[in-house]
C-alpha atoms as a PDB file:
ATOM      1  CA  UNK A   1     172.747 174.779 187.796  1.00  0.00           C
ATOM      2  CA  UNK A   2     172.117 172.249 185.394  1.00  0.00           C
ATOM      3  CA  UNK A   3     170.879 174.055 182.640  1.00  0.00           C
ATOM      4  CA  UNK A   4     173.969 176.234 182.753  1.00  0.00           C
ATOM      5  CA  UNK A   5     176.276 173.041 182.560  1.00  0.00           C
ATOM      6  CA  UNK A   6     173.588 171.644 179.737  1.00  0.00           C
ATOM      7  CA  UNK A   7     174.454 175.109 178.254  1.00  0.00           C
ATOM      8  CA  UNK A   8     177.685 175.257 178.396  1.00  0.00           C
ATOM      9  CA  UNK A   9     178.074 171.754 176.515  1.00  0.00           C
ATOM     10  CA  UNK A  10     175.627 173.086 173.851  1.00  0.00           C
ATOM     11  CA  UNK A  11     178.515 176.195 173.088  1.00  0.00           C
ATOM     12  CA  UNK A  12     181.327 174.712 173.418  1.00  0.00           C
ATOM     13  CA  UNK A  13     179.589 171.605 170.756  1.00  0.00           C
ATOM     14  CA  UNK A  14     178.228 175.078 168.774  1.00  0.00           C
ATOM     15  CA  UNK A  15     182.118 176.110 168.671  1.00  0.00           C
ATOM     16  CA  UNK A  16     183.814 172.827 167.944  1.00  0.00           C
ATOM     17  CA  UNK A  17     180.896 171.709 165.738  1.00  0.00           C
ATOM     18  CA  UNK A  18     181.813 168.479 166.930  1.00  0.00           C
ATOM     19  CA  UNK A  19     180.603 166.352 169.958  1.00  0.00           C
ATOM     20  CA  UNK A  20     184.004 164.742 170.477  1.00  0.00           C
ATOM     21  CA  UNK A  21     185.833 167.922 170.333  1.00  0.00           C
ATOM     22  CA  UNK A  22     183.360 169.492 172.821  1.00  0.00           C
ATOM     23  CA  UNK A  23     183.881 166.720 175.219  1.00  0.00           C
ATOM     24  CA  UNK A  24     188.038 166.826 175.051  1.00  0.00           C
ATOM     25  CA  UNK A  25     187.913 170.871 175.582  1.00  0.00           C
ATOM     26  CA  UNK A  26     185.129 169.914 178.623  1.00  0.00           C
ATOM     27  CA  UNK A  27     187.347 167.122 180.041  1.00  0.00           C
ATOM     28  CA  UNK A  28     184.094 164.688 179.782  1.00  0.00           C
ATOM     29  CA  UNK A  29     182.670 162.382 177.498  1.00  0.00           C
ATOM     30  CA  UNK A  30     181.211 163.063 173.915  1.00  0.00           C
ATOM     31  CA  UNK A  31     178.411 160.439 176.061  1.00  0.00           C
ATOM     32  CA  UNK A  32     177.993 162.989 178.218  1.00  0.00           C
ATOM     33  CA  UNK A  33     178.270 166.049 175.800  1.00  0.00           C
ATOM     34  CA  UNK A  34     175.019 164.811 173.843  1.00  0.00           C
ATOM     35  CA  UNK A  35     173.368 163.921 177.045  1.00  0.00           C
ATOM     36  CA  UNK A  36     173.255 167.269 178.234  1.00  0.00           C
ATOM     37  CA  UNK A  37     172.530 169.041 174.597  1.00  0.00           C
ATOM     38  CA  UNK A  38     169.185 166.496 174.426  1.00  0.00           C
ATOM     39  CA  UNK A  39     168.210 167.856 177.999  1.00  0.00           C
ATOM     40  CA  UNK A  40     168.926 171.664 177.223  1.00  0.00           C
ATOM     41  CA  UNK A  41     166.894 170.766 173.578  1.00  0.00           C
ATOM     42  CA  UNK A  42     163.767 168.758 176.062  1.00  0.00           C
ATOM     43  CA  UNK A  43     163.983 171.762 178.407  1.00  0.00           C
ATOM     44  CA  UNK A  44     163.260 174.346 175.847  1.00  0.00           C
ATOM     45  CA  UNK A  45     161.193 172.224 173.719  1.00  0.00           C
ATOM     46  CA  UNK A  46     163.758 173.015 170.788  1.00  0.00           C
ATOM     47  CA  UNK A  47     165.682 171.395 168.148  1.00  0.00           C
ATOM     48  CA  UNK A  48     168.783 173.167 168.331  1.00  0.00           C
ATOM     49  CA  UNK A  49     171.490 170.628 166.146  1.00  0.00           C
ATOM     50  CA  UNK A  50     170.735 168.480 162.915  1.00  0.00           C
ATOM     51  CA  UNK A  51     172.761 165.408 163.798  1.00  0.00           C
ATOM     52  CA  UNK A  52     173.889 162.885 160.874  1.00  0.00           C
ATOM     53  CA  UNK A  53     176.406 160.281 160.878  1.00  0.00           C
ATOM     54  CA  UNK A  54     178.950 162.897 158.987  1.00  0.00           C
ATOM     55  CA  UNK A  55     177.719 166.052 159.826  1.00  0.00           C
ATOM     56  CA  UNK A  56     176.712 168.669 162.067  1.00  0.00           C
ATOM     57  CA  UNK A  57     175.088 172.079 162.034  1.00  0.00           C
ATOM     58  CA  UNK A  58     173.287 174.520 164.311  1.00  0.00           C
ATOM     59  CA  UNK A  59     169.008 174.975 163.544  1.00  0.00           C
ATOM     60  CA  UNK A  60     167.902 178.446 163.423  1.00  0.00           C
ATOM     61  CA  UNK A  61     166.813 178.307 166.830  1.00  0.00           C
ATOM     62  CA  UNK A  62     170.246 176.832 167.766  1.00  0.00           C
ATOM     63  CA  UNK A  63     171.972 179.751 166.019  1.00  0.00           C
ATOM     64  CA  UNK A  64     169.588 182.550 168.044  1.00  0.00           C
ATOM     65  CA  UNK A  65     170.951 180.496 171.091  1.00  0.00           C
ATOM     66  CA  UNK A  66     174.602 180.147 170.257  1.00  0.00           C
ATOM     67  CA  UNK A  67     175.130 184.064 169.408  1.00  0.00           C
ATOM     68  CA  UNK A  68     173.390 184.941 172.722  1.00  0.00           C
ATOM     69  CA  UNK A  69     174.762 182.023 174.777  1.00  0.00           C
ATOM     70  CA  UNK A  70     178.157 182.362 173.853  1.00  0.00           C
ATOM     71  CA  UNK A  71     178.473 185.865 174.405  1.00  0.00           C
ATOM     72  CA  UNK A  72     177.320 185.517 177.862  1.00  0.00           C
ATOM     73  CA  UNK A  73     179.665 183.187 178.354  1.00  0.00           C
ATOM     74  CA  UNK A  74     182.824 185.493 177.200  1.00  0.00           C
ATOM     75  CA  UNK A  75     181.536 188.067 179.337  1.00  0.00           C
ATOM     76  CA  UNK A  76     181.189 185.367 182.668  1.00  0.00           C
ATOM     77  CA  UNK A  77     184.318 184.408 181.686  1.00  0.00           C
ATOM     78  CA  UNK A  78     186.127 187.575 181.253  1.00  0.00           C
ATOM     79  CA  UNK A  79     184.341 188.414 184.933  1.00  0.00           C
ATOM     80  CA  UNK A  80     186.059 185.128 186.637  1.00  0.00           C
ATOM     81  CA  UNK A  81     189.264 186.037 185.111  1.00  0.00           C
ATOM     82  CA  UNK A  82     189.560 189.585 186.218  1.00  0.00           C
ATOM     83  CA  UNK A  83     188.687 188.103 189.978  1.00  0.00           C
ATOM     84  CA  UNK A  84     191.181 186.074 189.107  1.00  0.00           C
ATOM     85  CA  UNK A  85     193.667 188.667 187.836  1.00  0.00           C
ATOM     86  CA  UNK A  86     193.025 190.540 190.694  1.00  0.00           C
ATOM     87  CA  UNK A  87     193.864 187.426 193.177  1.00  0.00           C
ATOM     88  CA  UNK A  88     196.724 186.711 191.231  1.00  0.00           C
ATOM     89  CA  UNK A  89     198.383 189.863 190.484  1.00  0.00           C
ATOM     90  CA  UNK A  90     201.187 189.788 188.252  1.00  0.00           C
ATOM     91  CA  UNK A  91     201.192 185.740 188.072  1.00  0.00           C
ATOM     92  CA  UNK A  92     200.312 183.562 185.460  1.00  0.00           C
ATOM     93  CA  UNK A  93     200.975 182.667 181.736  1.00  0.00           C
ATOM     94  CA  UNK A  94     201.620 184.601 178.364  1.00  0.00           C
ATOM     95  CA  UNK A  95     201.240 182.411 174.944  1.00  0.00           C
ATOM     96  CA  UNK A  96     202.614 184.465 172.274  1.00  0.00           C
ATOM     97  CA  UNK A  97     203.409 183.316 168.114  1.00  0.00           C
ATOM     98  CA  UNK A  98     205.763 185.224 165.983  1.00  0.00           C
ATOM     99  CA  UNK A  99     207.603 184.778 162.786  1.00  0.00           C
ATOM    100  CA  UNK A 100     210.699 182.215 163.441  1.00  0.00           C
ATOM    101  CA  UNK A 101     213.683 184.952 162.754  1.00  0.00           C
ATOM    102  CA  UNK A 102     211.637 187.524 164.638  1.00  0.00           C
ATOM    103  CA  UNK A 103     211.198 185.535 167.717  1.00  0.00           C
ATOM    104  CA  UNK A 104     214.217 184.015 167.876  1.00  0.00           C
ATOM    105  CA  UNK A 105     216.229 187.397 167.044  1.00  0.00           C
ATOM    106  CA  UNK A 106     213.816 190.155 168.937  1.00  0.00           C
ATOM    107  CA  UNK A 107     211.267 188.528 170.886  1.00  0.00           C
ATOM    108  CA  UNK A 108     212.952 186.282 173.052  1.00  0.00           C
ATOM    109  CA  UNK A 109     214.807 189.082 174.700  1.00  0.00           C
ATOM    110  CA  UNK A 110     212.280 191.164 174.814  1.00  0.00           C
ATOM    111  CA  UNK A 111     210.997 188.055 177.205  1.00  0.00           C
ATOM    112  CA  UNK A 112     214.105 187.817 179.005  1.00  0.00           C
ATOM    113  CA  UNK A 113     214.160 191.915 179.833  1.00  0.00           C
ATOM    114  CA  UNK A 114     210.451 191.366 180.726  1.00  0.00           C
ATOM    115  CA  UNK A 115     210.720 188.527 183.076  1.00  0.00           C
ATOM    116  CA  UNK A 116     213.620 190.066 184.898  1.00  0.00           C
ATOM    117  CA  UNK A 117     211.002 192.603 185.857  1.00  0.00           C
ATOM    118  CA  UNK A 118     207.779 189.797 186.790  1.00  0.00           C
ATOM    119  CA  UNK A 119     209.959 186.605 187.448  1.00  0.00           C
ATOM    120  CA  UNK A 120     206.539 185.330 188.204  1.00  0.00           C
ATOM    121  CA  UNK A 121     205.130 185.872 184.666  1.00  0.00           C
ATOM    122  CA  UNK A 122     206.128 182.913 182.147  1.00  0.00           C
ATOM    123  CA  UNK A 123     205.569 181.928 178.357  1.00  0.00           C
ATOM    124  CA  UNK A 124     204.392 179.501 175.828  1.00  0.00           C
ATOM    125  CA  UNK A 125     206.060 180.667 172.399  1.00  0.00           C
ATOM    126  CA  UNK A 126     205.084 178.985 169.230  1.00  0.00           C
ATOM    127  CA  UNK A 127     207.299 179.613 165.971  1.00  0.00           C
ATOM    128  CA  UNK A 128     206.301 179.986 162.726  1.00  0.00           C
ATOM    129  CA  UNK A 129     206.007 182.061 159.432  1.00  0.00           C
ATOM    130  CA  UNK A 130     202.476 181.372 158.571  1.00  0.00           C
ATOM    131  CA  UNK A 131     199.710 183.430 160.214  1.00  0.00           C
ATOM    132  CA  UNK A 132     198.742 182.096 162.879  1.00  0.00           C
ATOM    133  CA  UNK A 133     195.009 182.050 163.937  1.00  0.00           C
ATOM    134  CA  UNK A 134     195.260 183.225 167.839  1.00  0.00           C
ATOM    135  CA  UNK A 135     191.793 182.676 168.448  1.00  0.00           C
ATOM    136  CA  UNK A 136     191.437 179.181 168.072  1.00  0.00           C
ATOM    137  CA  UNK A 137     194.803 178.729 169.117  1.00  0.00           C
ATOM    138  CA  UNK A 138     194.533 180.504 172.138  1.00  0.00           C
ATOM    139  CA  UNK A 139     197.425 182.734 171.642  1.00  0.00           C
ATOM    140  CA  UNK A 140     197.421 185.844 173.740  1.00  0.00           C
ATOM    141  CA  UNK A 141     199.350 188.025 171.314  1.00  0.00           C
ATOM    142  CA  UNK A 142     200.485 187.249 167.861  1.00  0.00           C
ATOM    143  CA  UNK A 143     202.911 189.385 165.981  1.00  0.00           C
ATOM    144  CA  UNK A 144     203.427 189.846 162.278  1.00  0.00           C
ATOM    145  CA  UNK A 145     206.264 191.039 160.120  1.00  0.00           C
ATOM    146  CA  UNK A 146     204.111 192.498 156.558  1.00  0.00           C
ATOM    147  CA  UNK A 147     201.023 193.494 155.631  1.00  0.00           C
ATOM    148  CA  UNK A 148     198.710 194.510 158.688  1.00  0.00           C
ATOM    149  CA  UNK A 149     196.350 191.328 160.011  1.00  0.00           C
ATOM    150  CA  UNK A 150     193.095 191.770 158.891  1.00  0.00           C
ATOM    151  CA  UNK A 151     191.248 190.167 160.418  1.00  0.00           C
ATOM    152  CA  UNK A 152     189.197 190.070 163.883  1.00  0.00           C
ATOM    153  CA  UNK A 153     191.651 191.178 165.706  1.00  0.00           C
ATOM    154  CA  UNK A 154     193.167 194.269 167.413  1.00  0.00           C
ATOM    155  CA  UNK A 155     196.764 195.356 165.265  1.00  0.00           C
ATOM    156  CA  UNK A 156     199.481 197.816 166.706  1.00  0.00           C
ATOM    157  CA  UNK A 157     202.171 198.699 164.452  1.00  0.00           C
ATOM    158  CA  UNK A 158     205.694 198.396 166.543  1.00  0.00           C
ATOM    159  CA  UNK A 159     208.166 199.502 163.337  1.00  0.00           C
ATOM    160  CA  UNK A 160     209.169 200.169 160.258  1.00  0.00           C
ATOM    161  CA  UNK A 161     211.231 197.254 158.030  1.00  0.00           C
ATOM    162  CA  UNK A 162     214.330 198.411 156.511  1.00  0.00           C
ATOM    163  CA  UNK A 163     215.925 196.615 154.281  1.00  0.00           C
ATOM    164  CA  UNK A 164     220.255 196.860 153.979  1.00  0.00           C
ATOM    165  CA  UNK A 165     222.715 195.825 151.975  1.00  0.00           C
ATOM    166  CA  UNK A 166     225.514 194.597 153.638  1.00  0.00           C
ATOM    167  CA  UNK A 167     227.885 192.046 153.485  1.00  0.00           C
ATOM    168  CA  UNK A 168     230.814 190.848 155.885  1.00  0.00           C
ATOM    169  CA  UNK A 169     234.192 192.083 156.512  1.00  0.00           C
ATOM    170  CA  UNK A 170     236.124 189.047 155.186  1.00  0.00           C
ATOM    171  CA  UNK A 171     234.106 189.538 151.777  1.00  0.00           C
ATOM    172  CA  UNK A 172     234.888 192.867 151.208  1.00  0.00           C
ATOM    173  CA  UNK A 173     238.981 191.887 152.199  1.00  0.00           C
ATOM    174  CA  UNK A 174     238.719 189.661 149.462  1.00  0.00           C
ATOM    175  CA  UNK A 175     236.303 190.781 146.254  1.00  0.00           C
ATOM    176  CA  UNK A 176     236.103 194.663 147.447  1.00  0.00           C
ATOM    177  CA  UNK A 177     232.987 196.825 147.733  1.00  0.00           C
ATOM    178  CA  UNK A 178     230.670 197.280 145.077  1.00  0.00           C
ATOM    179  CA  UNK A 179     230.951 201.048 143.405  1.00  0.00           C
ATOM    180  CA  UNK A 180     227.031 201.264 142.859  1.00  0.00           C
ATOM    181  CA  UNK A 181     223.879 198.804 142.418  1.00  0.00           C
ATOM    182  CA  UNK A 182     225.171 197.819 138.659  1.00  0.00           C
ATOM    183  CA  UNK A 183     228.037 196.953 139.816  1.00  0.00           C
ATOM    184  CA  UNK A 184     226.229 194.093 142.082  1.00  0.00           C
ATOM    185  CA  UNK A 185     226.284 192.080 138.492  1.00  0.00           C
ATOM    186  CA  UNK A 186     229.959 191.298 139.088  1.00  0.00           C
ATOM    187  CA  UNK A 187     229.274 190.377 142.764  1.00  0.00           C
ATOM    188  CA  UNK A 188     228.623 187.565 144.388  1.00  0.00           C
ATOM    189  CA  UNK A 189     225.014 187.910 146.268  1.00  0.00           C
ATOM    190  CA  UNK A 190     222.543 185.935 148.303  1.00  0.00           C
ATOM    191  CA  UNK A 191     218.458 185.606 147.588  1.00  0.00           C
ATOM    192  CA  UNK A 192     216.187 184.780 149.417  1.00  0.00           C
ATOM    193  CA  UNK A 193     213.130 182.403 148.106  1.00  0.00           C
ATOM    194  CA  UNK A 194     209.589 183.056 148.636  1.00  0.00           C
ATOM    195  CA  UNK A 195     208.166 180.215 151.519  1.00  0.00           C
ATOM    196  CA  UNK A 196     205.215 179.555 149.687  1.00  0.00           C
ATOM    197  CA  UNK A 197     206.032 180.038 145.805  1.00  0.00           C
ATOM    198  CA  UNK A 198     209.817 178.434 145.984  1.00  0.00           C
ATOM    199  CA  UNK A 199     210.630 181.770 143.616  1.00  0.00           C
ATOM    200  CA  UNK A 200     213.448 184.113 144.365  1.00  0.00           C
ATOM    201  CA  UNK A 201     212.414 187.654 145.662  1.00  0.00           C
ATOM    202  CA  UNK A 202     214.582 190.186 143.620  1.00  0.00           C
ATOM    203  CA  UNK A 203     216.087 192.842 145.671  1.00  0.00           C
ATOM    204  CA  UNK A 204     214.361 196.335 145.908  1.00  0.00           C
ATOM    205  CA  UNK A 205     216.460 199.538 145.338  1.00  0.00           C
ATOM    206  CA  UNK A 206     215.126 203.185 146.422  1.00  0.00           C
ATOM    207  CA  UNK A 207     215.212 204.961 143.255  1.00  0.00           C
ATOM    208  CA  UNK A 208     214.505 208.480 143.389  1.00  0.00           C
ATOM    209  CA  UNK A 209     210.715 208.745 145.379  1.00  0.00           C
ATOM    210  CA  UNK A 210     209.785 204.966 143.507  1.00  0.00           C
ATOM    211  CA  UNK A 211     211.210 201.116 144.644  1.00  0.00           C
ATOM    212  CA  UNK A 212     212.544 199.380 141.801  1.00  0.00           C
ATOM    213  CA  UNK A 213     213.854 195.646 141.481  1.00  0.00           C
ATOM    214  CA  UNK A 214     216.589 193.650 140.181  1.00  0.00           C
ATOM    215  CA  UNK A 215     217.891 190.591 140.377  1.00  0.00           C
ATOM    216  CA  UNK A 216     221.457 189.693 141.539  1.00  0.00           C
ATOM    217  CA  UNK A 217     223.648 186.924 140.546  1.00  0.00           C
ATOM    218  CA  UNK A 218     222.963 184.684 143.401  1.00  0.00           C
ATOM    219  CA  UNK A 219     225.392 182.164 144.478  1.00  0.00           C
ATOM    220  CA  UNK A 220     223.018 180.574 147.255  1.00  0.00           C
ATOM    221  CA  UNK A 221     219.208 181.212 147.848  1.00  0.00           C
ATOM    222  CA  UNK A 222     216.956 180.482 151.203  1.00  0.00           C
ATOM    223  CA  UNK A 223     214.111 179.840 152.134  1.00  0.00           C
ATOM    224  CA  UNK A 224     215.389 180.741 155.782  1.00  0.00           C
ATOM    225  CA  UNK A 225     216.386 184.260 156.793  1.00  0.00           C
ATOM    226  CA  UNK A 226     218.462 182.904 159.290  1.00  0.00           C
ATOM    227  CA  UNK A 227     220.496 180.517 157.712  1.00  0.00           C
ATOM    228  CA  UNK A 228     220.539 183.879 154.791  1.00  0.00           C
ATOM    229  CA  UNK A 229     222.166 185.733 157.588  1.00  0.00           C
ATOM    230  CA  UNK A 230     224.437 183.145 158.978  1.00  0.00           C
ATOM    231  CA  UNK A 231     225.841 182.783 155.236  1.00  0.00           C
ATOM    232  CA  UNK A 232     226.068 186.425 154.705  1.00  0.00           C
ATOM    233  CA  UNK A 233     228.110 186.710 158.031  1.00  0.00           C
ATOM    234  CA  UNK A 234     230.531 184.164 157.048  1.00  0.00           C
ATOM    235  CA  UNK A 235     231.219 186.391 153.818  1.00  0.00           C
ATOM    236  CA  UNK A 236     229.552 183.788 151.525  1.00  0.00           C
ATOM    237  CA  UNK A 237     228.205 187.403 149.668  1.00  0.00           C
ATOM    238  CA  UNK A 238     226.420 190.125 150.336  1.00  0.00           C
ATOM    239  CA  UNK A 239     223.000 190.164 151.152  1.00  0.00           C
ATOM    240  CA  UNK A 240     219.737 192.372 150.970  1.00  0.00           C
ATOM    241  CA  UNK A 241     218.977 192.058 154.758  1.00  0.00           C
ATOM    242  CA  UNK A 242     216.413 193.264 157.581  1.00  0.00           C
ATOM    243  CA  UNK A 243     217.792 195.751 159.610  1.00  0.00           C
ATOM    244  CA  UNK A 244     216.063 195.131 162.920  1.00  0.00           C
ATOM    245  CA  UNK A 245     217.183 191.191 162.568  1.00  0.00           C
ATOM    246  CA  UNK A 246     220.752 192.572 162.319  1.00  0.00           C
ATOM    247  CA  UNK A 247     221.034 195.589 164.425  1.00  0.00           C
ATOM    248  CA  UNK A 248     223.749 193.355 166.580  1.00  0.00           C
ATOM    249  CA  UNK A 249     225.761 192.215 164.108  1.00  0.00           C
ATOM    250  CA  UNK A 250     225.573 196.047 162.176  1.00  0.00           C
ATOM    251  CA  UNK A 251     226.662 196.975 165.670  1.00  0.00           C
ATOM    252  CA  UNK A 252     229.527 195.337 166.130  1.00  0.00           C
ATOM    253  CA  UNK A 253     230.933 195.773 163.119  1.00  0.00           C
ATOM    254  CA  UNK A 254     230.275 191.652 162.101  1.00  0.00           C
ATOM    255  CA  UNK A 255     228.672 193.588 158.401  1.00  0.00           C
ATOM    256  CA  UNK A 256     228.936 195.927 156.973  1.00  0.00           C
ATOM    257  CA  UNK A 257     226.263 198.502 155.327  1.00  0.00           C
ATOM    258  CA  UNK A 258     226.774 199.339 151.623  1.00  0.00           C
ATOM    259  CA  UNK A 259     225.106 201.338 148.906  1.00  0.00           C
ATOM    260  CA  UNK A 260     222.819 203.919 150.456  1.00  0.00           C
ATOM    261  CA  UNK A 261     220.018 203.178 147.707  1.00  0.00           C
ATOM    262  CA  UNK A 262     219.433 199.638 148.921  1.00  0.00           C
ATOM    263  CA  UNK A 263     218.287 201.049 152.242  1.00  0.00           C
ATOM    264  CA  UNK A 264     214.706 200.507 151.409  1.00  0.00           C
ATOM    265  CA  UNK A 265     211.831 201.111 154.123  1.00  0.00           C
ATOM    266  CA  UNK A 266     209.785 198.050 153.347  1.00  0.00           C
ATOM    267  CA  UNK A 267     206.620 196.570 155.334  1.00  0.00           C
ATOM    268  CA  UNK A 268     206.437 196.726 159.197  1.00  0.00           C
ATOM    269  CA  UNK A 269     206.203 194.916 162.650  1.00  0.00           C
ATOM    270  CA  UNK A 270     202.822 194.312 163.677  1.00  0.00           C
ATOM    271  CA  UNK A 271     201.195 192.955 167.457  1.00  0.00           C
ATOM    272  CA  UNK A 272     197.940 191.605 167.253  1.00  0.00           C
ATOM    273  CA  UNK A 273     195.662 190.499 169.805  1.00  0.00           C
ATOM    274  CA  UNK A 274     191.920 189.433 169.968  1.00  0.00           C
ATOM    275  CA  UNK A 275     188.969 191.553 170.666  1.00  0.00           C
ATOM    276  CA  UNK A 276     188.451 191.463 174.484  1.00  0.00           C
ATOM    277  CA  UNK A 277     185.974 193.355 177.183  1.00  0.00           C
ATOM    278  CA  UNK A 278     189.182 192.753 179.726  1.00  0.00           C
ATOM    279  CA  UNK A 279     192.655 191.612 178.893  1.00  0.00           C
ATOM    280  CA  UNK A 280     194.679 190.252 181.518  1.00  0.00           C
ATOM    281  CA  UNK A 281     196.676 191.859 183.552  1.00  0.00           C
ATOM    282  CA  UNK A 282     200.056 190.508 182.985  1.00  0.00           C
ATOM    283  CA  UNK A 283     198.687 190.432 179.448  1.00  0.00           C
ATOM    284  CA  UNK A 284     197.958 194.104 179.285  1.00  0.00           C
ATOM    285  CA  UNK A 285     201.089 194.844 180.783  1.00  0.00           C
ATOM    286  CA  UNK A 286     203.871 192.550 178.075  1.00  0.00           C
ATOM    287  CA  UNK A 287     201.739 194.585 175.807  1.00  0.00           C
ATOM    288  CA  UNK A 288     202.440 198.095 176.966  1.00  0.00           C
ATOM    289  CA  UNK A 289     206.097 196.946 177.113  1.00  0.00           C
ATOM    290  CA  UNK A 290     206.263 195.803 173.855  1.00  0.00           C
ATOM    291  CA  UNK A 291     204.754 199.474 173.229  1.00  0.00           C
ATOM    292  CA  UNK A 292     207.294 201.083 174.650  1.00  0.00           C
ATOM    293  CA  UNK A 293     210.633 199.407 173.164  1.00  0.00           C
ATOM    294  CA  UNK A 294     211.584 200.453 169.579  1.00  0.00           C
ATOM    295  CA  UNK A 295     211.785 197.137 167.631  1.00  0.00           C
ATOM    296  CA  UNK A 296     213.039 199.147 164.865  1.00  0.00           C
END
């Protein structure tokens, strides 16, 4: 029993490549940590960690140990969890990341419909438009509006992105409807700016089979679809907008679609999850639901 606790100490230190970090995810002290890394090294007659004041790193021996080790230790794990799921049924927690407008917009009623059907379920969401890493986060699904992930991690497509002109009815009562995409020039328009270059993203027009793109005279620009929305609603201008973030508003009438070549299909909606011999239950099953809806 106590080589498997010295073991355990020497992957979680092997994953944190950091005593102190090892001993705050172990609830003990980085005292304590080391302690039972210098037995498991005595007990094997190893050196499996170069210490320094500033750095650490795994030997070769250590790094034969860690790959093995640690993949025992997903599998144990993944074993207690299933008892667990089993136990449990249909309780427990979900931790999901998505884009801000998409989880605001889409996810959080997909959460609502879902809960009304496993009141026992509940969620962590975290919010934000960078990727997030779910691993080391500990996210049980992450979802993506773009490219594909690519990396370690399992990726379901859930849509298509279509982009849609559109602009509100008190705009169009008081500057009219553009005739065609030339006519946008003597238009007032929205932009939207690119979160990590600060440039504006010219709008993309379906042009025979090929996407071309022009630039509008933009009276306001964001860096935040929703507050692009809000002032598109409130007939500011019109606006080159995601479809699925406005399916309500296109709904009920609140804007208004216009010129059938700025109906581009763009990038898509994406669910990722990590690599796992057994995903949760109520895991498994917010996934299969999220399957099933059509996001857009």
């Amino acid at each position: 029993m106590q080589m498997i606790r010295s073991l355990t100490m020497f992957v979680a230190v092997a994953n944190a490549m950091s005593f102190r970090k090892a001993a705050i995810d172990q609830g003990v002290s980085p005292q304590a940590v080391s302690k039972a890394v210098r037995q498991l090294e005595t007990h094997l007659g190893l050196k499996l960690l170069h210490r320094s004041t500033r750095h650490l790193s795994l030997t070769e021996e250590g790094e034969h140990l860690f790959q093995h080790a640690n993949l025992g230790m997903q599998m144990l794990n993944e074993a207690l969890l299933g008892l667990e799921q089993s136990r449990q049924g249909m309780d427990g927690k979900i931790r999901l990341a998505a884009p801000l407008a998409f989880g605001n917009r889409v996810l959080v009623p997909l959460i609502a419909q879902f809960q009304a059907l496993h009141p026992d379920i509940h969620f962590d969401l975290l919010l934000s438009d960078e990727f997030v890493d779910i691993v080391s986060l500990r996210i049980d699904i992450g979802f993506r509006t773009g490219l594909s992930p690519e990396r370690n991690v399992i990726s379901r497509k859930l849509g298509e992105i279509v982009s849609v002109v559109c602009a509100a009815p008190a705009y169009i009562e008081k500057f009219g409807m553009p005739s065609d995409i030339y006519d946008l020039q003597t238009h007032r328009c929205t932009a939207f700016l690119h979160p990590q270059t600060g440039k504006e993203l010219p709008w993309e027009i379906q042009v025979n089979d090929a996407i071309d793109y022009i630039h509008v005279p933009s009276v306001a620009r964001f860096n935040n679809i929703e507050a692009e929305i809000e002032a598109v609603k409130r007939g500011l201008g019109i606006g080159q907008l995601s479809e699925f973030l406005i399916a309500q508003e296109l709904a009920s009438g609140a804007l208004v679609p216009m010129l059938p070549e700025g109906r581009v299909p763009r990038l898509g909606i994406y669910m990722y999850y990590a690599e796992r011999m057994k995903i949760p239950l109520r895991v498994r099953r917010f996934i299969d639901f999220c399957m099933d809806k059509q996001l857009a």
